[in-house]
N, C-alpha and C. Protein backbone atom coordinates (compact mmCIF):
# COMPACT_ATOMS: atom_id res chain seq x y z
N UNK A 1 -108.89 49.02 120.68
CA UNK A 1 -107.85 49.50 119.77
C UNK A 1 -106.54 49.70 120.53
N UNK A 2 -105.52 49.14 119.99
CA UNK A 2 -104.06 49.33 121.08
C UNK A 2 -103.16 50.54 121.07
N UNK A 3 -103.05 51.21 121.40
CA UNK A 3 -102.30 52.25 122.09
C UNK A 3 -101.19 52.59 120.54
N UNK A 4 -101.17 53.29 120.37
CA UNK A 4 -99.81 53.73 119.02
C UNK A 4 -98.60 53.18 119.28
N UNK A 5 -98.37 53.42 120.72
CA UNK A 5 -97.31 53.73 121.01
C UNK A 5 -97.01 52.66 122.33
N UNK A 6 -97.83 51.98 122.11
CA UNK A 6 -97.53 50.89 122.97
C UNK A 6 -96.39 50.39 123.23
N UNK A 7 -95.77 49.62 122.33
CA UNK A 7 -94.17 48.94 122.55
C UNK A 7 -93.41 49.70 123.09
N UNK A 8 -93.39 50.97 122.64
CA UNK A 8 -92.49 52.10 123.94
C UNK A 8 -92.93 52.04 124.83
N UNK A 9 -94.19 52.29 125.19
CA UNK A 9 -94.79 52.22 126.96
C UNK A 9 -93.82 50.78 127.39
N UNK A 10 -93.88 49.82 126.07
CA UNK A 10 -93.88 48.33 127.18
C UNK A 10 -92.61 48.18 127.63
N UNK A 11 -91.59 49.05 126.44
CA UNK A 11 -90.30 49.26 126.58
C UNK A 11 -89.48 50.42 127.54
N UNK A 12 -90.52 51.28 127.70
CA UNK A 12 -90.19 52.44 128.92
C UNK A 12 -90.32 51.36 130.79
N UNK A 13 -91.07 50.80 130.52
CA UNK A 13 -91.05 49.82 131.88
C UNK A 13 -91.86 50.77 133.44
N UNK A 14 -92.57 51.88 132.53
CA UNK A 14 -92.82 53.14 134.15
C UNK A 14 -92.09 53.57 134.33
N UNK A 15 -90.89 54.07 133.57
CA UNK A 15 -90.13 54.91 133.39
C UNK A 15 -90.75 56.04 133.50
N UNK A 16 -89.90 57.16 134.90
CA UNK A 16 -90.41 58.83 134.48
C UNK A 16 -89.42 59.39 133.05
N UNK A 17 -90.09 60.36 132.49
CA UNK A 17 -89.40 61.06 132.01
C UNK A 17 -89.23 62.41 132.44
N UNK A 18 -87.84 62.50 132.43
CA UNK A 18 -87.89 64.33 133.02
C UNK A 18 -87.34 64.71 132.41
N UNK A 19 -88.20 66.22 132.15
CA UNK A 19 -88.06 67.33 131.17
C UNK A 19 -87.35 68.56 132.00
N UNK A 20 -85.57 68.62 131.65
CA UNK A 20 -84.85 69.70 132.32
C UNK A 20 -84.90 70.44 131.01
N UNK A 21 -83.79 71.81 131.13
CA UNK A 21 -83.91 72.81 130.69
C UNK A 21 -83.99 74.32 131.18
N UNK A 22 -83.76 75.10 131.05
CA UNK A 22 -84.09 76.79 130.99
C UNK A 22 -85.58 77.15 131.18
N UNK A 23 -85.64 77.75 132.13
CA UNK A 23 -86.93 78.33 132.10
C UNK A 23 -87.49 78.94 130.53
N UNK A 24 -88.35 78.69 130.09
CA UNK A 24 -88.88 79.20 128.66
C UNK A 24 -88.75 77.95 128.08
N UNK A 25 -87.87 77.29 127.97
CA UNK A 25 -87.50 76.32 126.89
C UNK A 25 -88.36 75.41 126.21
N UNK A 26 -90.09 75.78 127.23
CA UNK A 26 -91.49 74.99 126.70
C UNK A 26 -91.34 73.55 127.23
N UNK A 27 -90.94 73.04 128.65
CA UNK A 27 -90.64 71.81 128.94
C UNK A 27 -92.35 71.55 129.61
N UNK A 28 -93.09 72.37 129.88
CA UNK A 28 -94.50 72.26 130.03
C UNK A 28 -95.32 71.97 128.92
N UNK A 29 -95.12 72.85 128.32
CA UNK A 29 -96.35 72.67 126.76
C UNK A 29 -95.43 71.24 126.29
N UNK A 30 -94.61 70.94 125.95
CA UNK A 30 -93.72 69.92 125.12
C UNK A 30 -94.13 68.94 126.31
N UNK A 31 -94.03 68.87 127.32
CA UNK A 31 -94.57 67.31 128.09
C UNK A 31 -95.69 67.25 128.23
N UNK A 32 -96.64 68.64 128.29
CA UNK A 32 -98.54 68.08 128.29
C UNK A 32 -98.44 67.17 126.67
N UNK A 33 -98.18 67.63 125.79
CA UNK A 33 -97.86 67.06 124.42
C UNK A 33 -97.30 64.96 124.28
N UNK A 34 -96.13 65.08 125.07
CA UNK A 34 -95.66 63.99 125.12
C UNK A 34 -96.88 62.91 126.30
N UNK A 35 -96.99 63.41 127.65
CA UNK A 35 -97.78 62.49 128.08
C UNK A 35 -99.16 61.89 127.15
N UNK A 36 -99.48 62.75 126.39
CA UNK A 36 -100.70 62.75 126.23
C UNK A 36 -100.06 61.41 124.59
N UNK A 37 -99.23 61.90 124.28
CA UNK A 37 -99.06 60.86 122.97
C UNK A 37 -98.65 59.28 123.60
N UNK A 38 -97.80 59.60 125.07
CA UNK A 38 -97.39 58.16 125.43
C UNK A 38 -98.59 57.82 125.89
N UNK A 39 -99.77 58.59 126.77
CA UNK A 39 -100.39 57.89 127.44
C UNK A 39 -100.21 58.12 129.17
N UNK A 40 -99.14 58.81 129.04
CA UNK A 40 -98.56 58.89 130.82
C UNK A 40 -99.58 60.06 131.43
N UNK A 41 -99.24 60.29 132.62
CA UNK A 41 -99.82 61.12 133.55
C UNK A 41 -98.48 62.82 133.37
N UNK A 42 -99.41 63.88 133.14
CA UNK A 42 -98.02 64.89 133.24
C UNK A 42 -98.18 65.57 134.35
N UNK A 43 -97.38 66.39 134.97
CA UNK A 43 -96.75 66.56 136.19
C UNK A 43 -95.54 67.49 136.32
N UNK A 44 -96.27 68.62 136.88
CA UNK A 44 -95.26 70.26 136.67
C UNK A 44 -94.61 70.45 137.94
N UNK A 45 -93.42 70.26 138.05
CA UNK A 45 -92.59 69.94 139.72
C UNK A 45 -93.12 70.92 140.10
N UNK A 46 -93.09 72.32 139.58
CA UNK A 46 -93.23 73.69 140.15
C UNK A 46 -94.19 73.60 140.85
N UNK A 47 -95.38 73.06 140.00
CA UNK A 47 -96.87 73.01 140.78
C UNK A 47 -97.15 72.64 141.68
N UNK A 48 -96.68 71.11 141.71
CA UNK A 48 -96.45 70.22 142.85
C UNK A 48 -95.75 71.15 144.88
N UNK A 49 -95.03 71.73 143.67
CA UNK A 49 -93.87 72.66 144.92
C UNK A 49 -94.74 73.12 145.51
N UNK A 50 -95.48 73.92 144.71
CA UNK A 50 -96.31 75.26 144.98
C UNK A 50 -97.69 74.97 146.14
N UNK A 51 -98.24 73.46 145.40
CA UNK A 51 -99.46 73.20 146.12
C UNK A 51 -98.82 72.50 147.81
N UNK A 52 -97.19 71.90 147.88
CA UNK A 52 -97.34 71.40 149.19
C UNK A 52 -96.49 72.31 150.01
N UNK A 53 -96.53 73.61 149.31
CA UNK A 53 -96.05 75.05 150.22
C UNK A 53 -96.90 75.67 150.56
N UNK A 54 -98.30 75.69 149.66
CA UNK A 54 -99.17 76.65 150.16
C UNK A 54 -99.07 77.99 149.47
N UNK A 55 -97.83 78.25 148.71
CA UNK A 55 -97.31 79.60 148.74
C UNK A 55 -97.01 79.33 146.92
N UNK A 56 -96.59 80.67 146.45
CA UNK A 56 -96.09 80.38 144.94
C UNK A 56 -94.56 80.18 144.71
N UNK A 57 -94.35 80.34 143.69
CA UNK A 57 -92.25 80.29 143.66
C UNK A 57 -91.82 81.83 143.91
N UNK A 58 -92.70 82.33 143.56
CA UNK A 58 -92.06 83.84 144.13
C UNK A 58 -92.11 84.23 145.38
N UNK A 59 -92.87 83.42 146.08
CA UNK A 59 -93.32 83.77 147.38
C UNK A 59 -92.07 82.72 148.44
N UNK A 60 -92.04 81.90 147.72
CA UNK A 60 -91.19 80.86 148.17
C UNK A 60 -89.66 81.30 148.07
N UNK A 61 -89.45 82.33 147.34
CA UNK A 61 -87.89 82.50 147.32
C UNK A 61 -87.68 83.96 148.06
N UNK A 62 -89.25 84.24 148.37
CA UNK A 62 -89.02 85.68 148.75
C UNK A 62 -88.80 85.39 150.60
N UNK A 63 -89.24 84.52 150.68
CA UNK A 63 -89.39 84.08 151.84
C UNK A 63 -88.29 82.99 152.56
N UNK A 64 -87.70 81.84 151.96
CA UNK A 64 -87.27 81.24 152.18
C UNK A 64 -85.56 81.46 151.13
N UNK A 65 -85.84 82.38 150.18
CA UNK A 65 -84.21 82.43 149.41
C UNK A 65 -83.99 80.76 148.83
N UNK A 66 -82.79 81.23 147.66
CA UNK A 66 -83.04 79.99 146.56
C UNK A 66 -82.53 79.02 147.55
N UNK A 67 -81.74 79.06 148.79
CA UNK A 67 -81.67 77.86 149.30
C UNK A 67 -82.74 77.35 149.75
N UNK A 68 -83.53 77.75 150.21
CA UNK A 68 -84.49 77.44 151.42
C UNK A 68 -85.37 76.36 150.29
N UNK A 69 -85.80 77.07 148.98
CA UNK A 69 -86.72 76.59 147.57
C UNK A 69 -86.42 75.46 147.36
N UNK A 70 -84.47 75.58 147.09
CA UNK A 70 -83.91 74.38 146.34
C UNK A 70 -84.38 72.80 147.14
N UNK A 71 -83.77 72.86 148.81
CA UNK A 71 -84.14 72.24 149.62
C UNK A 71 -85.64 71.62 149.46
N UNK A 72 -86.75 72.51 149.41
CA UNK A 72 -88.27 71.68 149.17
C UNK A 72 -88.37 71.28 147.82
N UNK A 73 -87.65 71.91 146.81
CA UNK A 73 -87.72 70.88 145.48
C UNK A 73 -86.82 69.71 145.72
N UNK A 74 -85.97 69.67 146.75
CA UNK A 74 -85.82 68.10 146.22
C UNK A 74 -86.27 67.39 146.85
N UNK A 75 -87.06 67.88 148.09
CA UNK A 75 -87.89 66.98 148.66
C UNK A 75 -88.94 66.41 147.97
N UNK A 76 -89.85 67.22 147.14
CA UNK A 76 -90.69 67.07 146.26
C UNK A 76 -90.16 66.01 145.37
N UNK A 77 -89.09 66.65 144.83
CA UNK A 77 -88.59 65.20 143.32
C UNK A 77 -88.35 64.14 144.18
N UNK A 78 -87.49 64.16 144.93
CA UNK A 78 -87.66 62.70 146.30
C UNK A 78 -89.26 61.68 146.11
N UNK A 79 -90.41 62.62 146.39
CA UNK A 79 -91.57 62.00 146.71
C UNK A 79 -91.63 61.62 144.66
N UNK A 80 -91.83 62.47 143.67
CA UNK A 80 -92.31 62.55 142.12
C UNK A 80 -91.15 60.85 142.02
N UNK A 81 -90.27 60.74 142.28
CA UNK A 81 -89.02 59.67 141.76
C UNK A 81 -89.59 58.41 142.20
N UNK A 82 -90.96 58.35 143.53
CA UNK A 82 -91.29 57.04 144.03
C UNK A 82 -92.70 56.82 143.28
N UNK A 83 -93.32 57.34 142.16
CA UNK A 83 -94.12 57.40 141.30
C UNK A 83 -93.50 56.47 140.14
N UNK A 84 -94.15 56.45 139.08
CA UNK A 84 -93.82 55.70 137.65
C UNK A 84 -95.33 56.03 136.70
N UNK A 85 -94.63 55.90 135.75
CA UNK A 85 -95.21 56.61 134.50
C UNK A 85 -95.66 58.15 134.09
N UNK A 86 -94.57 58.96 134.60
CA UNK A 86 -94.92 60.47 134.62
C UNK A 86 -94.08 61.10 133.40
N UNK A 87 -94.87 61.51 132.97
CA UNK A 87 -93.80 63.27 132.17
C UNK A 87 -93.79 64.38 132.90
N UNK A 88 -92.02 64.44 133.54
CA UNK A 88 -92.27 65.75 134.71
C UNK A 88 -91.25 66.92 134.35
N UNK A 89 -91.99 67.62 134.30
CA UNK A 89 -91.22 69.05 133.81
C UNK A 89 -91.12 69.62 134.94
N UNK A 90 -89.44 69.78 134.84
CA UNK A 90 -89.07 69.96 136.35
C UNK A 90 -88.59 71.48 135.87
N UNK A 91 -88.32 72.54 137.22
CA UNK A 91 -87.88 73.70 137.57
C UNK A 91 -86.16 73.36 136.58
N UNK A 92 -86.07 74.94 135.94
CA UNK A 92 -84.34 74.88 135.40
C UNK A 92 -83.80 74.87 136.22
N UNK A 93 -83.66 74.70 137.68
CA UNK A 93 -82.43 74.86 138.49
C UNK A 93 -82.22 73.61 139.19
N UNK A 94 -83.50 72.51 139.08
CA UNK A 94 -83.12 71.32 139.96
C UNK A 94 -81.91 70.54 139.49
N UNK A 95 -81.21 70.98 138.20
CA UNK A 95 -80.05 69.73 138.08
C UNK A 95 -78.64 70.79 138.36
N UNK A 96 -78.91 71.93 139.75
CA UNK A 96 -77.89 72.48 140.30
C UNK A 96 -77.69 71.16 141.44
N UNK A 97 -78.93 71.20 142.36
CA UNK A 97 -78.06 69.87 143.33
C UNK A 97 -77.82 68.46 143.09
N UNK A 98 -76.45 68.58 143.30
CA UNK A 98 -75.90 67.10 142.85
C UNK A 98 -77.07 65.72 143.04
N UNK A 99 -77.49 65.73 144.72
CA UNK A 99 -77.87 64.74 144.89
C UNK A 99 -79.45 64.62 144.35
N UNK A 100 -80.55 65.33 143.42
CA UNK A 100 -81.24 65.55 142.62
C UNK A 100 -80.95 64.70 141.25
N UNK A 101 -79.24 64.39 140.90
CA UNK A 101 -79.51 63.50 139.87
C UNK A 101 -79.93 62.01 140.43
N UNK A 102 -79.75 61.84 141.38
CA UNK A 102 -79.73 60.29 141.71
C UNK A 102 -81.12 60.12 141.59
N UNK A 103 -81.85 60.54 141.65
CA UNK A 103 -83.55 60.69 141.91
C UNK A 103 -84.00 61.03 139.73
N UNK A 104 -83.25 61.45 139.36
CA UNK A 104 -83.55 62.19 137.92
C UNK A 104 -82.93 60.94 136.88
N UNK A 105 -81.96 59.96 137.06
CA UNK A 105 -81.54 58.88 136.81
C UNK A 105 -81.91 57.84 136.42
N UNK A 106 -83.22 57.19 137.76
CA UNK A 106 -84.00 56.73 137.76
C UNK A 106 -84.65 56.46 136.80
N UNK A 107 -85.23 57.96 136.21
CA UNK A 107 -86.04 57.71 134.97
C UNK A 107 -85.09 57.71 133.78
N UNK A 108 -85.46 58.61 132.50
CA UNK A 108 -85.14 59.22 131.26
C UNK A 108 -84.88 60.73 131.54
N UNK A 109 -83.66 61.41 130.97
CA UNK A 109 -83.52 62.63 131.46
C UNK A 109 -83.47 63.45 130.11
N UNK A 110 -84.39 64.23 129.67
CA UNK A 110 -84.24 65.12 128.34
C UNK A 110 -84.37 66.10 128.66
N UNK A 111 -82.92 66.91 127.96
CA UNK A 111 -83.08 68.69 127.92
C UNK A 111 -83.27 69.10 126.87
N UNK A 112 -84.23 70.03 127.08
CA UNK A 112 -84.56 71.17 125.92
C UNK A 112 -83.91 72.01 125.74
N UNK A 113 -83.16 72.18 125.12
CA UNK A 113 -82.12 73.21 124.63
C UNK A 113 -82.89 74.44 123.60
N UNK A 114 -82.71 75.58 124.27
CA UNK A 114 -83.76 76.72 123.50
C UNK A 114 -82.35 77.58 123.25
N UNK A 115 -82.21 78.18 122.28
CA UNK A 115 -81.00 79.32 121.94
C UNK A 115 -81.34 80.76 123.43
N UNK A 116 -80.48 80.98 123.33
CA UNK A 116 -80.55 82.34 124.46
C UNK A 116 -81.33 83.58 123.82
N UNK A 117 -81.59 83.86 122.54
CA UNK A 117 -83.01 84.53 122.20
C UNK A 117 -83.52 84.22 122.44
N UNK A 118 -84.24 83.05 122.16
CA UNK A 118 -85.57 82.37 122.08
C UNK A 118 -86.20 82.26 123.70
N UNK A 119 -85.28 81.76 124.54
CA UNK A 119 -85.27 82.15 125.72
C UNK A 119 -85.76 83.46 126.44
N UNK A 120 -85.39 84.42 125.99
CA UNK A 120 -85.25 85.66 126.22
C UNK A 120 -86.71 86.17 125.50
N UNK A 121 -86.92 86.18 124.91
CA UNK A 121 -88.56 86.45 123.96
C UNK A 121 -89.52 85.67 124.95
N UNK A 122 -89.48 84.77 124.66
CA UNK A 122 -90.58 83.58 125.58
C UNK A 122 -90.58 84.49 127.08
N UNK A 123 -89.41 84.57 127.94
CA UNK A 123 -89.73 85.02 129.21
C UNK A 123 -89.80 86.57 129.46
N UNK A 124 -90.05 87.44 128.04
CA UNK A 124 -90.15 88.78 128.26
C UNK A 124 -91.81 88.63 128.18
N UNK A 125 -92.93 87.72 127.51
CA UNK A 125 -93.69 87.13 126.64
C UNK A 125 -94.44 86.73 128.22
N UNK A 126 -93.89 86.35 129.16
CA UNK A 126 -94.40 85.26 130.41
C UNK A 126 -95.28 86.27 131.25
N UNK A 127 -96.20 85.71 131.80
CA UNK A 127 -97.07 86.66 132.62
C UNK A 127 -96.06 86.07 133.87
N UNK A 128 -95.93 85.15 134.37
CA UNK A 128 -95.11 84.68 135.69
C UNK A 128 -94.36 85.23 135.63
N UNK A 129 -93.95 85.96 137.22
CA UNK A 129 -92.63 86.74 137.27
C UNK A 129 -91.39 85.81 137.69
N UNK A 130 -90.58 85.72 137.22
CA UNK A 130 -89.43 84.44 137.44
C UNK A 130 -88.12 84.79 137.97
N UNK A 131 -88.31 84.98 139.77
CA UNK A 131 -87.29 85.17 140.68
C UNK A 131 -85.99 85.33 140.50
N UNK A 132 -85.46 84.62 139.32
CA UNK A 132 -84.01 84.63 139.39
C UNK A 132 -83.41 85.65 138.35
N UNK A 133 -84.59 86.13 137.84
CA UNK A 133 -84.45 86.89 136.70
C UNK A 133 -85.09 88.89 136.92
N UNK A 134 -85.30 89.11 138.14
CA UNK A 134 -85.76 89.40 138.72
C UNK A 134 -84.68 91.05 139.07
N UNK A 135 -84.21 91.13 138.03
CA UNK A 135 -82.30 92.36 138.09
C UNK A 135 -83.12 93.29 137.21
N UNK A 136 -81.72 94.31 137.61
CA UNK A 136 -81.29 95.42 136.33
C UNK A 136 -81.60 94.54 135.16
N UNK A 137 -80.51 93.85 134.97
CA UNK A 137 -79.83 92.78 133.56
C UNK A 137 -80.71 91.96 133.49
N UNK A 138 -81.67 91.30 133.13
CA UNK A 138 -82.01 90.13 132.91
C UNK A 138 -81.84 89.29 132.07
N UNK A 139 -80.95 90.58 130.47
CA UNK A 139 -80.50 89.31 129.58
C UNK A 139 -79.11 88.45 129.93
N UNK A 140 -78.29 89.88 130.99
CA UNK A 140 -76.87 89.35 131.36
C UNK A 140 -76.94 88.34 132.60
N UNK A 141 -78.38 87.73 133.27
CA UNK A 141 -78.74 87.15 133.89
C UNK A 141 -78.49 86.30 133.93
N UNK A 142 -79.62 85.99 132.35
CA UNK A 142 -80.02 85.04 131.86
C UNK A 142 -78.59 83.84 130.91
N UNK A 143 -78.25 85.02 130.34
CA UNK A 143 -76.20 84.37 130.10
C UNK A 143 -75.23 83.70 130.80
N UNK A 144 -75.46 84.43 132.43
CA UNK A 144 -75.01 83.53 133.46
C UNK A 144 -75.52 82.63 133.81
N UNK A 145 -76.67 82.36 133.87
CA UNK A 145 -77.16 80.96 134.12
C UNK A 145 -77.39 80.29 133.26
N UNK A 146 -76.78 80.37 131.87
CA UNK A 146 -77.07 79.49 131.20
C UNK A 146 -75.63 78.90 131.03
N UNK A 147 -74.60 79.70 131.19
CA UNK A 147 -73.20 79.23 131.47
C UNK A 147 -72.94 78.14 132.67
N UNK A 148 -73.94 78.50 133.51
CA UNK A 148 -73.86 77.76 134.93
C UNK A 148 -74.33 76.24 134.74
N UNK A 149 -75.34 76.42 133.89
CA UNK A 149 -76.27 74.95 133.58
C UNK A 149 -75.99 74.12 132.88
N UNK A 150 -75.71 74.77 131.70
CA UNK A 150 -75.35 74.22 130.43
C UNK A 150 -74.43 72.35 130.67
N UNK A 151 -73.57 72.47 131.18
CA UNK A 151 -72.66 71.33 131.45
C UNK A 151 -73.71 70.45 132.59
N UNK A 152 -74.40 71.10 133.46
CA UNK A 152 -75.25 70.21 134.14
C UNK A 152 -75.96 69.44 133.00
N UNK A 153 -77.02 70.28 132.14
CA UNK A 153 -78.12 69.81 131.78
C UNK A 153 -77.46 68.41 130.61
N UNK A 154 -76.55 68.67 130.25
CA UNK A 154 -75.50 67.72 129.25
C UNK A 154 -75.41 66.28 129.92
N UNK A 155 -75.77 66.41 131.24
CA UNK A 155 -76.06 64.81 131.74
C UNK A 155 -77.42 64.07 131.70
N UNK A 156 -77.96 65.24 130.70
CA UNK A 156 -79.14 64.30 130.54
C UNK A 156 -78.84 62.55 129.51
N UNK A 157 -80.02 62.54 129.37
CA UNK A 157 -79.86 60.89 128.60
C UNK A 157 -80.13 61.54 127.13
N UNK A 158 -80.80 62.58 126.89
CA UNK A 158 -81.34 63.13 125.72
C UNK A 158 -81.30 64.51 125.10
N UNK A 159 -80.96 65.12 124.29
CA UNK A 159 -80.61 66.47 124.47
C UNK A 159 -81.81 66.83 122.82
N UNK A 160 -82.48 67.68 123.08
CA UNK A 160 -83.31 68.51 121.74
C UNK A 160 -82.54 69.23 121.42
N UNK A 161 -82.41 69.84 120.37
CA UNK A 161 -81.96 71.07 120.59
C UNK A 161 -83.44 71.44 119.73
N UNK A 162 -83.99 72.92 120.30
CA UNK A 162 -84.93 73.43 119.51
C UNK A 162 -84.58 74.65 118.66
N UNK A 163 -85.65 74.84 117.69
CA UNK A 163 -85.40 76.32 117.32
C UNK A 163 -86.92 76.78 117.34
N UNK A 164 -87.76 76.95 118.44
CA UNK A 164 -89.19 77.65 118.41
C UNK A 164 -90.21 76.94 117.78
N UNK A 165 -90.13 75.59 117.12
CA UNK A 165 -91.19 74.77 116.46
C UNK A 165 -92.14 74.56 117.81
N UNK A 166 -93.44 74.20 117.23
CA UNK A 166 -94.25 74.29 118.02
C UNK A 166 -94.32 72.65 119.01
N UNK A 167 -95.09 72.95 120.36
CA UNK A 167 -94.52 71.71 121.73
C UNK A 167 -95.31 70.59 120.38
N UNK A 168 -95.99 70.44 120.21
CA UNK A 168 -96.43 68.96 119.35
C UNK A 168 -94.87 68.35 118.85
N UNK A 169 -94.75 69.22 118.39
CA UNK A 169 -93.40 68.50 116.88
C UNK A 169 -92.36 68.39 118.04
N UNK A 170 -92.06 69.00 118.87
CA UNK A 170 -90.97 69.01 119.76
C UNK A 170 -90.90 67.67 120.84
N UNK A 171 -92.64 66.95 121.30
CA UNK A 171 -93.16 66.05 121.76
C UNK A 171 -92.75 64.96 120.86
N UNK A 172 -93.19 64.84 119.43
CA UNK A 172 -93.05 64.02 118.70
C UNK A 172 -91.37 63.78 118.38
N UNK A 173 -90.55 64.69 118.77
CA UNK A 173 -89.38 64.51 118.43
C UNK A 173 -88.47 63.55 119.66
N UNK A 174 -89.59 63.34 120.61
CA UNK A 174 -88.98 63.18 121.88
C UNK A 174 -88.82 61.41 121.82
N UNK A 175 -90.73 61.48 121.21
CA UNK A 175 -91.06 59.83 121.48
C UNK A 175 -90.39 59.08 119.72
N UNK A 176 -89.79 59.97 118.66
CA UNK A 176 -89.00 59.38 117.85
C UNK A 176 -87.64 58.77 118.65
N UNK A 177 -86.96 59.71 119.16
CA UNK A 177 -85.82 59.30 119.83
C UNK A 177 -85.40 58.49 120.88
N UNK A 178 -86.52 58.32 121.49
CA UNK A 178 -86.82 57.60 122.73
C UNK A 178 -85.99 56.12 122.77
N UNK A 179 -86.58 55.60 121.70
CA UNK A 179 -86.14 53.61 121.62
C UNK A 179 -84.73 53.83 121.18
N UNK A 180 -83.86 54.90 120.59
CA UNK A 180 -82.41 55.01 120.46
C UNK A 180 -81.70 55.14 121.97
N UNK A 181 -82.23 55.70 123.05
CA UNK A 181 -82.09 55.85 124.32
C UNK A 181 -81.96 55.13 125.20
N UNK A 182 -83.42 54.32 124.63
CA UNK A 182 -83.38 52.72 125.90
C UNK A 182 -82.20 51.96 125.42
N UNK A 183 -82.10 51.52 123.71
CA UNK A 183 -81.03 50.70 123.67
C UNK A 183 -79.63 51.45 124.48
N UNK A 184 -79.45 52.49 124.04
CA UNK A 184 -77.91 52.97 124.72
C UNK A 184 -77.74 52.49 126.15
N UNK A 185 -79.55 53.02 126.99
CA UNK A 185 -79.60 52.86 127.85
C UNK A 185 -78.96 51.34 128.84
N UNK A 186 -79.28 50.20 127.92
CA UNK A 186 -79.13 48.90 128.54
C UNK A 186 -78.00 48.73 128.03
N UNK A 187 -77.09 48.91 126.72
CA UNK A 187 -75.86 48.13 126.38
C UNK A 187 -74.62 49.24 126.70
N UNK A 188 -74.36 50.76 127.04
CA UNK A 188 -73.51 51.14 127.45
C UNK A 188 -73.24 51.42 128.90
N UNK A 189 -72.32 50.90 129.68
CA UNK A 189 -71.91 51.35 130.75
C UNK A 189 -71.70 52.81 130.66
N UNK A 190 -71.41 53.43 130.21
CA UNK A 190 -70.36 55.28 130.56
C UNK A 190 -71.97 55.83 129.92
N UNK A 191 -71.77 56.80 130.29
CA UNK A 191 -73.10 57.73 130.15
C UNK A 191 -72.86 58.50 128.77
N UNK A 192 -74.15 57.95 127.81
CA UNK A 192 -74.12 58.78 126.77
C UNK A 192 -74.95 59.47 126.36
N UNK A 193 -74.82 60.41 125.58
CA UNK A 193 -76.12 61.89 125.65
C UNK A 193 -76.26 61.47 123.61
N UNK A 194 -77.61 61.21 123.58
CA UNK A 194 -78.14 61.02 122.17
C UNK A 194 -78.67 62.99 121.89
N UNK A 195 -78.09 62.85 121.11
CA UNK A 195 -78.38 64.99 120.59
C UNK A 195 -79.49 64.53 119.28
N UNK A 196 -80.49 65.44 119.51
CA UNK A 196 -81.03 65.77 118.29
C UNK A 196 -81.18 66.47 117.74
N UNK A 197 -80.83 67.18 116.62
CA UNK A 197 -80.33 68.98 116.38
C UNK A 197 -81.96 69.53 115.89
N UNK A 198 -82.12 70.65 115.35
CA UNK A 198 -83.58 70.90 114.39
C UNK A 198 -83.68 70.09 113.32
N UNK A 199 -83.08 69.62 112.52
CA UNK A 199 -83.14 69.17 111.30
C UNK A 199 -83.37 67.69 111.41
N UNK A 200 -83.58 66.90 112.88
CA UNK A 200 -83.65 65.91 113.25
C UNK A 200 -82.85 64.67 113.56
N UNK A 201 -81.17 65.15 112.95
CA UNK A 201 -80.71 63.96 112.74
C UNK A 201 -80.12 64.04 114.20
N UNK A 202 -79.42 62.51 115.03
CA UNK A 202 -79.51 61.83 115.88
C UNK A 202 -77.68 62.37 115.91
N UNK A 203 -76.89 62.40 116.97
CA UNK A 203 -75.65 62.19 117.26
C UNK A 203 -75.55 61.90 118.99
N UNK A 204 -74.74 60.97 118.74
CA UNK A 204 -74.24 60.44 119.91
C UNK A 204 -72.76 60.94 121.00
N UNK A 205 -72.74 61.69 121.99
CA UNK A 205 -71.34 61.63 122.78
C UNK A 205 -71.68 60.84 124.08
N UNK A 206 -70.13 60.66 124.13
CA UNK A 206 -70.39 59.65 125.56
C UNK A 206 -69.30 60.64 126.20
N UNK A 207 -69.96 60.64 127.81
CA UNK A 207 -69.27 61.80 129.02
C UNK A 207 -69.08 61.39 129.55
């Protein structure tokens, strides 16, 4: 029996896809979801981090500070970028270092866009304690870094926007949009970001 979703696989070419975003934003549950509908292998940078440190992310920033972290995640995405056919839900902070997009490029780049509640619920909700969030403030934290990111994550190839629907529908919203992507992908030179709002419909800017 052939694959559903075959012609995308044949049309993705081993294409990674990477899943940026905000911590909370469900780029884990939403890519176990998507690999499993394309067929790909999924793949949690964090984890990856975690198993060739030995140590956890809290342990890793307690020890080494967000520089020391940032540095072994991109060593890590370095090694994940010489792979093909992954859904990788990467850490919210890897599209702070520049040279991290060249490696994130490669593949398909989709952000999950979660509202700053929704955000905020989900990681009050988290058993993981999440280093950067880690203050007095954590909602006035969480505001600053989303001010900080926001224009990063906008270089993705794909933008969700969610409102809390569950990772299936959010998966399925991914591999609808997908073949609008590749075409942009091959016929525009300038980089354009395909948006998909809740209500599903498709808009295009070019950056």
């Amino acid at each position: 029996m052939a694959h559903p979703h075959a012609a995308l696989r044949q049309r993705l070419e081993g294409l990674n896809l990477y899943l940026v975003g905000m911590m909370g934003s469900g780029k884990s549950t939403a890519g176990r979801h998507l690999a499993e509908l394309l067929g790909y292998r999924f793949l949690d940078a964090d984890t990856s981090i975690e198993q060739v440190a030995g140590r956890s992310i809290p342990e890793l920033f307690a020890s080494e500070g967000e520089a020391g972290f940032r540095a072994l995640e991109a060593a890590v995405l370095n090694q994940i970028a010489s792979w093909h056919s992954l859904v990788v839900a990467t850490g919210g902070g890897v599209v702070t270092r520049p040279e991290n997009w060249g490696q994130l490029h490669q593949g398909v780049v989709i952000w999950l866009d979660a509202p700053e509640a929704l955000l905020l619920a989900r990681l009050r909700c988290d058993a993981t304690p999440r280093p950067l969030l880690q203050t007095a403030d954590p909602a006035a934290r969480l505001t600053a870094l989303l001010a900080e990111r926001q224009p990063l994550y906008a270089q993705a190839d794909l933008h969700i926007v969610q409102d809390g629907r569950p990772a299936e529908q959010v998966a399925a919203q991914i591999l609808e949009a997908l073949p609008g992507v590749l075409k942009e992908r091959t016929a525009a030179p300038q980089h354009r970001l395909q948006v998909v709002n809740d209500a599903g419909e498709v808009s295009t800017s070019i950056n």
